[in-house]
N, C-alpha and C. Protein backbone atom coordinates (compact mmCIF):
# COMPACT_ATOMS: atom_id res chain seq x y z
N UNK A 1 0.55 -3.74 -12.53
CA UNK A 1 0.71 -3.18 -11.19
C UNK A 1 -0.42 -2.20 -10.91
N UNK A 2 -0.61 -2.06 -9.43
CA UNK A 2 -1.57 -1.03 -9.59
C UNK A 2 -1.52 -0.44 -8.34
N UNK A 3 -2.07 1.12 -8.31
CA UNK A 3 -1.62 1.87 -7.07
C UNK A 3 -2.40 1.25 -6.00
N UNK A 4 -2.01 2.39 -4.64
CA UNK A 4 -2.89 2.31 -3.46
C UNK A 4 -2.40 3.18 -2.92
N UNK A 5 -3.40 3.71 -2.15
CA UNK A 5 -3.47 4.65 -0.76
C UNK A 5 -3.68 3.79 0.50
N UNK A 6 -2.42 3.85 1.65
CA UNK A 6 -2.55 3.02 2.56
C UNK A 6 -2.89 4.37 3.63
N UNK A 7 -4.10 4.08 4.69
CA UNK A 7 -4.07 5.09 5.68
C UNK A 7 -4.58 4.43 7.04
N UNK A 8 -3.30 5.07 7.81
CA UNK A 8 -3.42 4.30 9.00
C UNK A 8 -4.19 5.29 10.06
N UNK A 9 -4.82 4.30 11.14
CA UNK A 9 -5.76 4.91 11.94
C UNK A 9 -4.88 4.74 13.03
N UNK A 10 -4.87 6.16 13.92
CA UNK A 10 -4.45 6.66 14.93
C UNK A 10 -2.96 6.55 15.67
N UNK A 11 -1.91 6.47 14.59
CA UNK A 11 -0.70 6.84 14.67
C UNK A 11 -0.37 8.03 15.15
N UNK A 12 0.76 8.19 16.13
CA UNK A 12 1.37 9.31 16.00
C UNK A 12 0.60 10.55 16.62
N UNK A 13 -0.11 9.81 17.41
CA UNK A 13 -1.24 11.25 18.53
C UNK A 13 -1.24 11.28 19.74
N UNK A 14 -0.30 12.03 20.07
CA UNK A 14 -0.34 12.30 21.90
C UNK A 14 0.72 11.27 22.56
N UNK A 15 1.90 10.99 21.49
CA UNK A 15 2.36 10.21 21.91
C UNK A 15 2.79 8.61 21.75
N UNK A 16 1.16 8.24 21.30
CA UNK A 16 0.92 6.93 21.22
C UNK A 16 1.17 6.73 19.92
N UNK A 17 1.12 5.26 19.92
CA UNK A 17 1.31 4.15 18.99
C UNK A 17 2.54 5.24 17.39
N UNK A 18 3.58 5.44 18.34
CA UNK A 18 4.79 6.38 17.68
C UNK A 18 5.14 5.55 16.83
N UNK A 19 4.66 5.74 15.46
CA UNK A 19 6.01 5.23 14.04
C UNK A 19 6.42 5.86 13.33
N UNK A 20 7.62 5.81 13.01
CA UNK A 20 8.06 6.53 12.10
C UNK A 20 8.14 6.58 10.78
N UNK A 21 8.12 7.16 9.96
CA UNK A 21 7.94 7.10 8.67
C UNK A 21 8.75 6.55 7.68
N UNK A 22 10.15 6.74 8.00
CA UNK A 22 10.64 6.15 7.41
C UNK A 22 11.29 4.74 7.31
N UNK A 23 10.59 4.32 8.92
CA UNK A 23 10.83 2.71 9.28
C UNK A 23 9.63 1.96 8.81
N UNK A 24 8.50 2.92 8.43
CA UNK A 24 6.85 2.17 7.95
C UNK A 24 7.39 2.41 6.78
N UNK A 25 8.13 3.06 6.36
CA UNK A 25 7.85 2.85 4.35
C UNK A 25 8.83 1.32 4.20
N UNK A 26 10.06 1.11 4.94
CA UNK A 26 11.03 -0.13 4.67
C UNK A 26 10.09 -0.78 5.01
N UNK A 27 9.05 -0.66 6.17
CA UNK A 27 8.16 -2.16 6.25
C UNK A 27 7.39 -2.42 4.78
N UNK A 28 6.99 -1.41 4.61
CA UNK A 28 5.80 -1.58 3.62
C UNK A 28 6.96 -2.32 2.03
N UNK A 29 7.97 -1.72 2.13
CA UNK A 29 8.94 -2.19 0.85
C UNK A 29 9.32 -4.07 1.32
N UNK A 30 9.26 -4.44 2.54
CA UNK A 30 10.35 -5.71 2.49
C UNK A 30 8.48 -7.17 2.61
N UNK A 31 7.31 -5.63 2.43
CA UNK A 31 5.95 -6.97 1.54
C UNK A 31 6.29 -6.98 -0.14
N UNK A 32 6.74 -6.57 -0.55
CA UNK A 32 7.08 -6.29 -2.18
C UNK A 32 6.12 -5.84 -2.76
N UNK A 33 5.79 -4.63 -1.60
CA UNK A 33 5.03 -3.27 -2.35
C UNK A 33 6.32 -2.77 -3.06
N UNK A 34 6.03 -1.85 -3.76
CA UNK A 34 6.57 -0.85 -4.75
C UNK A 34 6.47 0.53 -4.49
N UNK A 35 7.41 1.19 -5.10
CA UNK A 35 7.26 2.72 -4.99
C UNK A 35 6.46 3.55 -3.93
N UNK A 36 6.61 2.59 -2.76
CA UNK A 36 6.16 3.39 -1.52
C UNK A 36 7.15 4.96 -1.15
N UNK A 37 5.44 5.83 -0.76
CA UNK A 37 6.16 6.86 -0.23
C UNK A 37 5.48 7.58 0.63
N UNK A 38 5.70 8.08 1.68
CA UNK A 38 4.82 8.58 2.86
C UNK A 38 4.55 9.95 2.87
N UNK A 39 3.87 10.36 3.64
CA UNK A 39 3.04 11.91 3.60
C UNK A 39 3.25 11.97 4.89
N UNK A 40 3.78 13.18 5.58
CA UNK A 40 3.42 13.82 6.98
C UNK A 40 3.31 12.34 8.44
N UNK A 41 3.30 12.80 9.12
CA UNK A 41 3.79 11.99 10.50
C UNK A 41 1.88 11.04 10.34
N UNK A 42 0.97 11.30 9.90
CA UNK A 42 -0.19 11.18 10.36
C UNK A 42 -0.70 9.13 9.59
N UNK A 43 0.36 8.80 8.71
CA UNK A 43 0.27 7.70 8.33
C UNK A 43 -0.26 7.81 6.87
N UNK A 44 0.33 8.30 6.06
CA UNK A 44 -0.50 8.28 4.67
C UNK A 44 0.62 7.36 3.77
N UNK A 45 0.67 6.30 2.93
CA UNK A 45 1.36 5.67 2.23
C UNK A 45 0.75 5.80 0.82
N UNK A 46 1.68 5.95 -0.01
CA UNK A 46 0.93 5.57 -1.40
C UNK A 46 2.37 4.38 -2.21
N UNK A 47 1.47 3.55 -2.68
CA UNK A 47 2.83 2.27 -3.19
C UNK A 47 2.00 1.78 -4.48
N UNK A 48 2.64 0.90 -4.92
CA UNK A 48 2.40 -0.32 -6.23
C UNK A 48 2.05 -1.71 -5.44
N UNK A 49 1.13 -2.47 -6.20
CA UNK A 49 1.55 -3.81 -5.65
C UNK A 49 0.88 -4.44 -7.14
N UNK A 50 1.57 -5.32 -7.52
CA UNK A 50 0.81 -6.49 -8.24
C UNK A 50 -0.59 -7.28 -7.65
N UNK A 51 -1.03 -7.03 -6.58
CA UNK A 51 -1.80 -7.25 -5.77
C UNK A 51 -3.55 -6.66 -6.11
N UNK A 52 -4.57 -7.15 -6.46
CA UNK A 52 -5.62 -6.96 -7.02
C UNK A 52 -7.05 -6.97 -5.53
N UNK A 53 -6.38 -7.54 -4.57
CA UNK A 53 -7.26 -7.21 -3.79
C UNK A 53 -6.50 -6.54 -2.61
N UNK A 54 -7.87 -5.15 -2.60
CA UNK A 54 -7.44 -4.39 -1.06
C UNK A 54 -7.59 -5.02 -0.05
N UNK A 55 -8.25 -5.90 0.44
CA UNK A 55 -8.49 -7.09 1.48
C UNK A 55 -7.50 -7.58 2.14
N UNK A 56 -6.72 -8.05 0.77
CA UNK A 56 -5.56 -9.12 1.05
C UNK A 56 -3.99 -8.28 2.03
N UNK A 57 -4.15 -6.75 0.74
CA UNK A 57 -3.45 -5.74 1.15
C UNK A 57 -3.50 -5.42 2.31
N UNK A 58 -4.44 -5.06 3.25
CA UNK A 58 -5.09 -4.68 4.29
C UNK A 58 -4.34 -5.07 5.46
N UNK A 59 -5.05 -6.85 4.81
CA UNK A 59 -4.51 -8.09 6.23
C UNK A 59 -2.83 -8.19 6.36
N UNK A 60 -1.92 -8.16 4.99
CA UNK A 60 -1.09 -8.12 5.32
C UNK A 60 0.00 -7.03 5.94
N UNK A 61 -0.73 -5.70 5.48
CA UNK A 61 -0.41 -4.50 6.43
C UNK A 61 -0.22 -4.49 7.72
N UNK A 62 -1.72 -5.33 7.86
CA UNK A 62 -1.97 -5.02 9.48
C UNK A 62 -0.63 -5.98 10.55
N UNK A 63 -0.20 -7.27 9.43
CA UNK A 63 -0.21 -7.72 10.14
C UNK A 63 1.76 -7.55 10.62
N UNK A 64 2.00 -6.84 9.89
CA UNK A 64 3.31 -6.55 9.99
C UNK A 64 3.57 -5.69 10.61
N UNK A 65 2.20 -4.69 10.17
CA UNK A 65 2.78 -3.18 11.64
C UNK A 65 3.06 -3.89 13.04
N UNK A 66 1.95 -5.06 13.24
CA UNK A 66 1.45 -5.47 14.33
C UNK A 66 3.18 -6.28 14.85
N UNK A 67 3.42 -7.10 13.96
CA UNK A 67 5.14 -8.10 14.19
C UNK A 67 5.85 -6.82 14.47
N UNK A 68 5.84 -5.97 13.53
CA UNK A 68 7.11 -4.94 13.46
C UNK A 68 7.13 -4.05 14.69
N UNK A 69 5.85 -2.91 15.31
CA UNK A 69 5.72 -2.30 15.97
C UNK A 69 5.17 -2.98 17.62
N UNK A 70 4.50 -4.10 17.55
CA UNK A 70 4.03 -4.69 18.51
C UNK A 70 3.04 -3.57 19.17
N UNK A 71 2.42 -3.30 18.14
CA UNK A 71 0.92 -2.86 18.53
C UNK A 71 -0.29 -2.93 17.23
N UNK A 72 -1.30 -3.16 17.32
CA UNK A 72 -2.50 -3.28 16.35
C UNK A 72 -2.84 -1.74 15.77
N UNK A 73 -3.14 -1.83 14.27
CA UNK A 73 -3.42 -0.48 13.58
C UNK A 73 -3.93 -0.73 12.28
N UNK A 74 -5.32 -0.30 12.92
CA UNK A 74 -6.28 -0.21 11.74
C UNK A 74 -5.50 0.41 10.50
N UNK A 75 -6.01 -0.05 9.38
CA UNK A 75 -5.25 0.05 8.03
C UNK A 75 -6.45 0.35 6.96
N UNK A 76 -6.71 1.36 6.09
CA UNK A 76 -7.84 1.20 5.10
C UNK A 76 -6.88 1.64 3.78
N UNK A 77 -6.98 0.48 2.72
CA UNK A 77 -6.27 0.52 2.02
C UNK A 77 -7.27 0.81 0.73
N UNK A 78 -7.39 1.78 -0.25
CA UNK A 78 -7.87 2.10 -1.12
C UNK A 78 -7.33 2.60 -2.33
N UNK A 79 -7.87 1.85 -3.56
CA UNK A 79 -7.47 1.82 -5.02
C UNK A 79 -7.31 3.05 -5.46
N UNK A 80 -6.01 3.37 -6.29
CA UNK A 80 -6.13 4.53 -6.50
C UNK A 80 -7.45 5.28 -7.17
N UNK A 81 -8.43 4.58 -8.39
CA UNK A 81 -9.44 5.23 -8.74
C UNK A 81 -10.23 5.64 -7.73
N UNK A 82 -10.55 4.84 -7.05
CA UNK A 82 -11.61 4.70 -5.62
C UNK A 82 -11.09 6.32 -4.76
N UNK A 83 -9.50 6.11 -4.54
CA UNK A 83 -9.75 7.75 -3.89
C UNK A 83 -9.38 8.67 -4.88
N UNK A 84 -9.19 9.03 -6.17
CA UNK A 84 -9.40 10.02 -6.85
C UNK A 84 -11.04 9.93 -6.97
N UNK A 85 -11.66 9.22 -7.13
CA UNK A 85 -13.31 9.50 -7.25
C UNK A 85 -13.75 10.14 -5.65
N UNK A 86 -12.99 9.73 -4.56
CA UNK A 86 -13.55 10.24 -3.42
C UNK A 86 -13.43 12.13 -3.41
N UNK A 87 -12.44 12.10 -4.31
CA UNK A 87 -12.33 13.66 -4.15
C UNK A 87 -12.73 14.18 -5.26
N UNK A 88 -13.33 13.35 -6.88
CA UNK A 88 -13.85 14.10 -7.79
C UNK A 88 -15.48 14.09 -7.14
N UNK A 89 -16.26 13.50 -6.49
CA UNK A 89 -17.28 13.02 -5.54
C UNK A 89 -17.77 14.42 -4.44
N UNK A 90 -16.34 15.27 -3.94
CA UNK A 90 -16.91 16.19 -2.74
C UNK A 90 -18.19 16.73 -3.20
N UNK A 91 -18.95 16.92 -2.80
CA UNK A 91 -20.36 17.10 -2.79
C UNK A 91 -20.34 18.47 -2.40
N UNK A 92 -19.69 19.58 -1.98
CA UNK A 92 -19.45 20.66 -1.18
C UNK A 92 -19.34 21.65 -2.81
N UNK A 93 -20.23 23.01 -2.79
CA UNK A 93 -20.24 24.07 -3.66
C UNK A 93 -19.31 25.51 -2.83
N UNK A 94 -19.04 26.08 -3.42
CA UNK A 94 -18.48 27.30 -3.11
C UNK A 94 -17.34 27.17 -2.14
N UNK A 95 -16.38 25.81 -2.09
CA UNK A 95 -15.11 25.78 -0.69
C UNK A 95 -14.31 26.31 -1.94
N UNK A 96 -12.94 26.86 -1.32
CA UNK A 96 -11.66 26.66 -1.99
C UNK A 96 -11.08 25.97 -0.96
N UNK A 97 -10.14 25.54 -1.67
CA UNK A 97 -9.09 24.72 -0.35
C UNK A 97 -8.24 25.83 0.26
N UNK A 98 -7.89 26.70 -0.19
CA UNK A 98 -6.93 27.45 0.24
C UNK A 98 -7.44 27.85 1.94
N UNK A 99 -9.09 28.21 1.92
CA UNK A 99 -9.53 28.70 2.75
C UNK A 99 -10.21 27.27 4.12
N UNK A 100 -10.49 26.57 3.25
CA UNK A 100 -11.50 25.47 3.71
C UNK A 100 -10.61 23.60 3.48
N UNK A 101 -9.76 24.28 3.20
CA UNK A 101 -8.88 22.48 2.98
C UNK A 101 -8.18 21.83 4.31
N UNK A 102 -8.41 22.56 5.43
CA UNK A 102 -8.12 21.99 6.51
C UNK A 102 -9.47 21.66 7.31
N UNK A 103 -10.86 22.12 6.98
CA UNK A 103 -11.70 22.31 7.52
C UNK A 103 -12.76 21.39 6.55
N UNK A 104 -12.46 20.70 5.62
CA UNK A 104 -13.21 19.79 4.74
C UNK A 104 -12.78 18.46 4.98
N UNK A 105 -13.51 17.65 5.40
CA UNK A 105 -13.06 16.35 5.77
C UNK A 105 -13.79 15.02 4.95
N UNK A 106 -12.18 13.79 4.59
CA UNK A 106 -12.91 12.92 4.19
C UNK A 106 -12.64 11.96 5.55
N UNK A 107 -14.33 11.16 5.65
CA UNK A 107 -13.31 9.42 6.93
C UNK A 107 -13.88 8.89 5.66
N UNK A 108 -13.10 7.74 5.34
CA UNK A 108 -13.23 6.17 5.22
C UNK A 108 -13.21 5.46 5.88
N UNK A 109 -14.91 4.91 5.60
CA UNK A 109 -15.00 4.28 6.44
C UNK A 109 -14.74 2.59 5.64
N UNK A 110 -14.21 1.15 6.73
CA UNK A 110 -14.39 -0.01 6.61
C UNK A 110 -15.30 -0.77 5.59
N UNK A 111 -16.21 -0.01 5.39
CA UNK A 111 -17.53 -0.14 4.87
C UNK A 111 -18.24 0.46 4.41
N UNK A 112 -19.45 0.27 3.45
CA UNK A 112 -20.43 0.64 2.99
C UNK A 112 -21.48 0.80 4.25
N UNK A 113 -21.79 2.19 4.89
CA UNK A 113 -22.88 2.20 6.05
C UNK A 113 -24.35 2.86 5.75
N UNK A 114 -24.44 2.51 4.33
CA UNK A 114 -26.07 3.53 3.75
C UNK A 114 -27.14 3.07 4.79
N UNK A 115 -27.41 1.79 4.94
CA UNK A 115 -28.31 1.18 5.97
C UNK A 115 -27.99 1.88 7.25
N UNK A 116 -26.80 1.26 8.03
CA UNK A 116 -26.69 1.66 9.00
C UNK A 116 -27.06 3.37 9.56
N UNK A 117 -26.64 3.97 8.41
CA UNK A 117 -26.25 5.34 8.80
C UNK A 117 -27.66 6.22 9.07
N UNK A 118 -29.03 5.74 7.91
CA UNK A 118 -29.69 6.12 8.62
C UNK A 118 -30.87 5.40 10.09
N UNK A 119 -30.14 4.76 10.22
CA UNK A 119 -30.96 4.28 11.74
C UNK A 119 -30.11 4.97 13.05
N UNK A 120 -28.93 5.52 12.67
CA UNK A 120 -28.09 6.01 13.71
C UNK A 120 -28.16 7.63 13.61
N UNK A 121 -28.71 8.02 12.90
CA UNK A 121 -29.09 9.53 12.35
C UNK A 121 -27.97 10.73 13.12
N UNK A 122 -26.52 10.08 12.72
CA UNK A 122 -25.76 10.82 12.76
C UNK A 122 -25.56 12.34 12.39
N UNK A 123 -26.23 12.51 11.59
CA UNK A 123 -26.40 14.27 11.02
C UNK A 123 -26.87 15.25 12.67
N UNK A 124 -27.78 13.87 13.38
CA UNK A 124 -28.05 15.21 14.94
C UNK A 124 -27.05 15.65 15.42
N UNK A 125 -25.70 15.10 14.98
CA UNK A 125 -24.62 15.38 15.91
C UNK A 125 -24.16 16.75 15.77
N UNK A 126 -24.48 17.30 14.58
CA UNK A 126 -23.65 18.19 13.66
C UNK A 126 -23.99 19.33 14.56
N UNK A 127 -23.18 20.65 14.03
CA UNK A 127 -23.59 21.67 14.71
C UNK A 127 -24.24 22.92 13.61
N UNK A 128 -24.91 23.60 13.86
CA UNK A 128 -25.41 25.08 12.91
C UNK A 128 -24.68 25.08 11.75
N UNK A 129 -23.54 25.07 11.71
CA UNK A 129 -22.61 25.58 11.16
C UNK A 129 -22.19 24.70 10.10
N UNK A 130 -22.00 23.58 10.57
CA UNK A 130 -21.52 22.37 10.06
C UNK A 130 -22.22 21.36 9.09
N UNK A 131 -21.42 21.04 7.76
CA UNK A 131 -22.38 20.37 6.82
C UNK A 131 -21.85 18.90 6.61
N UNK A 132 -22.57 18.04 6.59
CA UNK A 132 -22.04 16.72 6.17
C UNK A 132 -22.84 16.12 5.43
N UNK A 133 -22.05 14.89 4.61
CA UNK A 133 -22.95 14.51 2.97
C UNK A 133 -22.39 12.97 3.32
N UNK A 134 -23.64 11.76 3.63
CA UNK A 134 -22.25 10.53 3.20
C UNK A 134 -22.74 9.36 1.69
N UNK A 135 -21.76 9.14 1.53
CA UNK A 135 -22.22 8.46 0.54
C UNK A 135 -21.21 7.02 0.33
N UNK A 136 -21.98 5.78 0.29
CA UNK A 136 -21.66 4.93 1.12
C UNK A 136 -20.15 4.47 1.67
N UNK A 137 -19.14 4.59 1.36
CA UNK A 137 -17.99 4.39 2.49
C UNK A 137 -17.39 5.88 2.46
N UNK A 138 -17.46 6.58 2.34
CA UNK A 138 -17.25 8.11 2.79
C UNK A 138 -18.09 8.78 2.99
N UNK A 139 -17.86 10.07 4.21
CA UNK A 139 -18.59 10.52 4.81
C UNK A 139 -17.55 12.39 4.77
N UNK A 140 -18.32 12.81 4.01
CA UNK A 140 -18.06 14.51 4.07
C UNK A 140 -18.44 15.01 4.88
N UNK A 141 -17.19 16.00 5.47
CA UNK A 141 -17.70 16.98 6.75
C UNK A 141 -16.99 18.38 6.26
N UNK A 142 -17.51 19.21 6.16
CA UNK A 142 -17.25 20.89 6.57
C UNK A 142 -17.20 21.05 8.02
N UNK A 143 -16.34 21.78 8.47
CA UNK A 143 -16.37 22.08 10.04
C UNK A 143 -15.61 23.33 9.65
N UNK A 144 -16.25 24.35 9.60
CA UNK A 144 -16.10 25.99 9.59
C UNK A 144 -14.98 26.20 10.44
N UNK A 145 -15.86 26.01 11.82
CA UNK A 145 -14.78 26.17 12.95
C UNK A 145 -13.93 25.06 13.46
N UNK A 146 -13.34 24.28 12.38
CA UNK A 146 -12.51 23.37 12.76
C UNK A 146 -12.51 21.83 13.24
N UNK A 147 -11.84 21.03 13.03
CA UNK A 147 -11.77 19.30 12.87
C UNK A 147 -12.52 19.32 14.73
N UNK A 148 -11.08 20.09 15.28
CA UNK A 148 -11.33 19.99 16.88
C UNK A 148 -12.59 20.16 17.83
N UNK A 149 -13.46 20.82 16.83
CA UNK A 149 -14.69 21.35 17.57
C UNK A 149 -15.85 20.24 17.00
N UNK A 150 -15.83 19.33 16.32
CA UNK A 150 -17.08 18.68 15.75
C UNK A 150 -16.99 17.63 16.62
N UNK A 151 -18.57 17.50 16.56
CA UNK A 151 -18.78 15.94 16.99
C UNK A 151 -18.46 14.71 16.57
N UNK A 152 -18.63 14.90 15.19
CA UNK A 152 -18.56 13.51 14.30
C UNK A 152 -17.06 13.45 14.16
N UNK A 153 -16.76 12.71 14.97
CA UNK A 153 -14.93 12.37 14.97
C UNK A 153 -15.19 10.92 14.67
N UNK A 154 -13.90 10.38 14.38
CA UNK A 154 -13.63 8.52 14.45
C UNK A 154 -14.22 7.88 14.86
N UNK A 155 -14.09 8.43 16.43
CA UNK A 155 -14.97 7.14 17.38
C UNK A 155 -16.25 7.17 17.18
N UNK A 156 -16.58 8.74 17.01
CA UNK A 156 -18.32 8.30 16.89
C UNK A 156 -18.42 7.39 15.70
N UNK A 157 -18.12 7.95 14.81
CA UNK A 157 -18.42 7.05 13.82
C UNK A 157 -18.31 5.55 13.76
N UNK A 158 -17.45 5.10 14.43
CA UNK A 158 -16.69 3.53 14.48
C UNK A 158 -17.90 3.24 15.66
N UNK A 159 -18.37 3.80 16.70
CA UNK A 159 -19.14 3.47 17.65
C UNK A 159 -20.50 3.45 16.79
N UNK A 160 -20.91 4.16 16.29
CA UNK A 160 -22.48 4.15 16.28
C UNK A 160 -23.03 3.32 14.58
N UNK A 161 -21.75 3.09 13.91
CA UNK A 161 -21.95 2.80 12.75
C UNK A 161 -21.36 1.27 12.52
N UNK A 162 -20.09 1.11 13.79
CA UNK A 162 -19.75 -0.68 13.71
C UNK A 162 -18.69 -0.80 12.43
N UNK A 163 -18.12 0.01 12.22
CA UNK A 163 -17.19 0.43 11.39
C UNK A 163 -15.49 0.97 12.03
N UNK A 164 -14.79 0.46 10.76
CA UNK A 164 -13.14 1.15 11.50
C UNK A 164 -12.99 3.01 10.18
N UNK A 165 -13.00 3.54 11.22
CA UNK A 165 -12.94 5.21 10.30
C UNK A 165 -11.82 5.54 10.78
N UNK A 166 -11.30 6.28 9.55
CA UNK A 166 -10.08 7.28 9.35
C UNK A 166 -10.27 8.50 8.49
N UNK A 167 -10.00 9.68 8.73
CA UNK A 167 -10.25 10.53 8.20
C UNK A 167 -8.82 11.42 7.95
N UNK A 168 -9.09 12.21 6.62
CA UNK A 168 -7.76 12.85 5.93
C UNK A 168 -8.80 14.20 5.59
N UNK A 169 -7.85 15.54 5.73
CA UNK A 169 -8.16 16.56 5.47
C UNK A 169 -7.97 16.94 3.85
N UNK A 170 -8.72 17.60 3.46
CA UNK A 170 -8.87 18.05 1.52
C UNK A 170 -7.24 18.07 1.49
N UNK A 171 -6.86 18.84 2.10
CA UNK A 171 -5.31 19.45 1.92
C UNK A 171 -4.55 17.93 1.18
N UNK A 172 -4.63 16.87 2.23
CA UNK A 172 -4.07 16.03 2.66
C UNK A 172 -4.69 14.86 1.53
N UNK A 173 -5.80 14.58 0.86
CA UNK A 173 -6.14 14.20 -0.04
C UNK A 173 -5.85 14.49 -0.82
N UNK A 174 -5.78 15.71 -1.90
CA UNK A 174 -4.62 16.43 -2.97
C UNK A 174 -3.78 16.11 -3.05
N UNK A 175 -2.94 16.02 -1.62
CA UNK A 175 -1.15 15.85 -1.98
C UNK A 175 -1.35 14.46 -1.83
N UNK A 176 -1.87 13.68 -1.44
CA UNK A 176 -2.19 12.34 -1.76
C UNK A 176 -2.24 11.48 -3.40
N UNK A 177 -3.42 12.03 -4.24
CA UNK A 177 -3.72 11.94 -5.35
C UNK A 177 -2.23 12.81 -6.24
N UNK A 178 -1.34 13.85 -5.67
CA UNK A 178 -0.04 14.40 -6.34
C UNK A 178 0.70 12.97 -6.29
N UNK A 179 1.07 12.70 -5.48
CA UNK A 179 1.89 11.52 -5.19
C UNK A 179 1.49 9.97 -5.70
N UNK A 180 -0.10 10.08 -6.10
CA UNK A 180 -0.21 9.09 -6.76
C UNK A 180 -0.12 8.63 -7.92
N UNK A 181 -0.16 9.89 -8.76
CA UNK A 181 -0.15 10.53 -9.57
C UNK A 181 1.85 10.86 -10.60
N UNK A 182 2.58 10.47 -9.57
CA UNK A 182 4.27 10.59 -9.52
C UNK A 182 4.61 9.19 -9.85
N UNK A 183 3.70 8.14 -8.96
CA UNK A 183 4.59 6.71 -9.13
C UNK A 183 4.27 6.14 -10.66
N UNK A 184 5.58 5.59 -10.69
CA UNK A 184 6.06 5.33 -12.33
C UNK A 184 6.51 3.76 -12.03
């Protein structure tokens, strides 16, 4: 068996595309995932599957939110090593989380964008303040003054890079890797 981090893109904001958590974990249990268990309203799953490709995982995610909820939702499903390396990986010196774990950001992105990323020279977006590092399907952001104030959100990224991005705060990666870390 082997873990996963399921994270859904743009649940549960302003209203829209409303699921609930504990009707997405029975979905995710009646694919004969395993030991699913959810994090916060924002879509974070962590489960088992006998299942060896994230691909396969992905498509069949998508395609049940899609039967179940009757709406489409990007899904990036990643191996548990893959996101404990995303967070042994932060590239960032001197944060604590205590201070900076709402303000340190990972997206995953769809893809590997090393090519892409520099012909789109996303770093102009940034502000004074603000540091970002990517390395090919994640993309690190510091935002001092907060998620709300940066440029480099989802869409830019999904727009200028041709990619589906989701992003999880340090905080929210930790208790992620706790919980992955629980299933037995």
């Amino acid at each position: 068996m082997n873990n996963y981090v399921a994270l859904l893109r743009g649940i549960n904001v302003s209203g829209q595309k409303k699921v609930n958590m504990k009707e997405l974990k029975t979905l995710f249990e009646t694919l004969d995932l395993s030991s699913v268990s959810t994090y916060i309203q924002s879509g974070n799953v962590v489960f088992r599957s006998a299942s060896n490709s994230k691909n396969e995982l992905k498509a069949k995610i998508e395609h049940a939110i899609t039967q179940h909820f009757s709406f489409d939702v990007p899904v990036e499903v990643i191996a548990e090593n893959d996101f404990k390396n995303a967070l042994n990986q932060l590239p960032f010196d001197n944060l604590s989380i205590q201070e900076d774990g709402s303000k340190t950001l990972f997206s995953f992105l769809s893809e590997n964008v090393n090519e892409e990323w520099e012909k789109q020279n996303i770093p102009s977006y940034l502000s004074d303040t603000e540091t970002l590092v990517q390395n090919d399907s994640i993309v690190y952001l510091h935002c001092p003054n907060g998620y709300g104030k940066t440029k480099i959100t989802n869409n830019l990224l999904e727009r200028k890079l041709n990619v589906t991005a989701t992003t999880r705060n340090w905080k929210t990666v930790v208790k992620l890797i706790e919980m992955l870390n629980e299933i037995k």
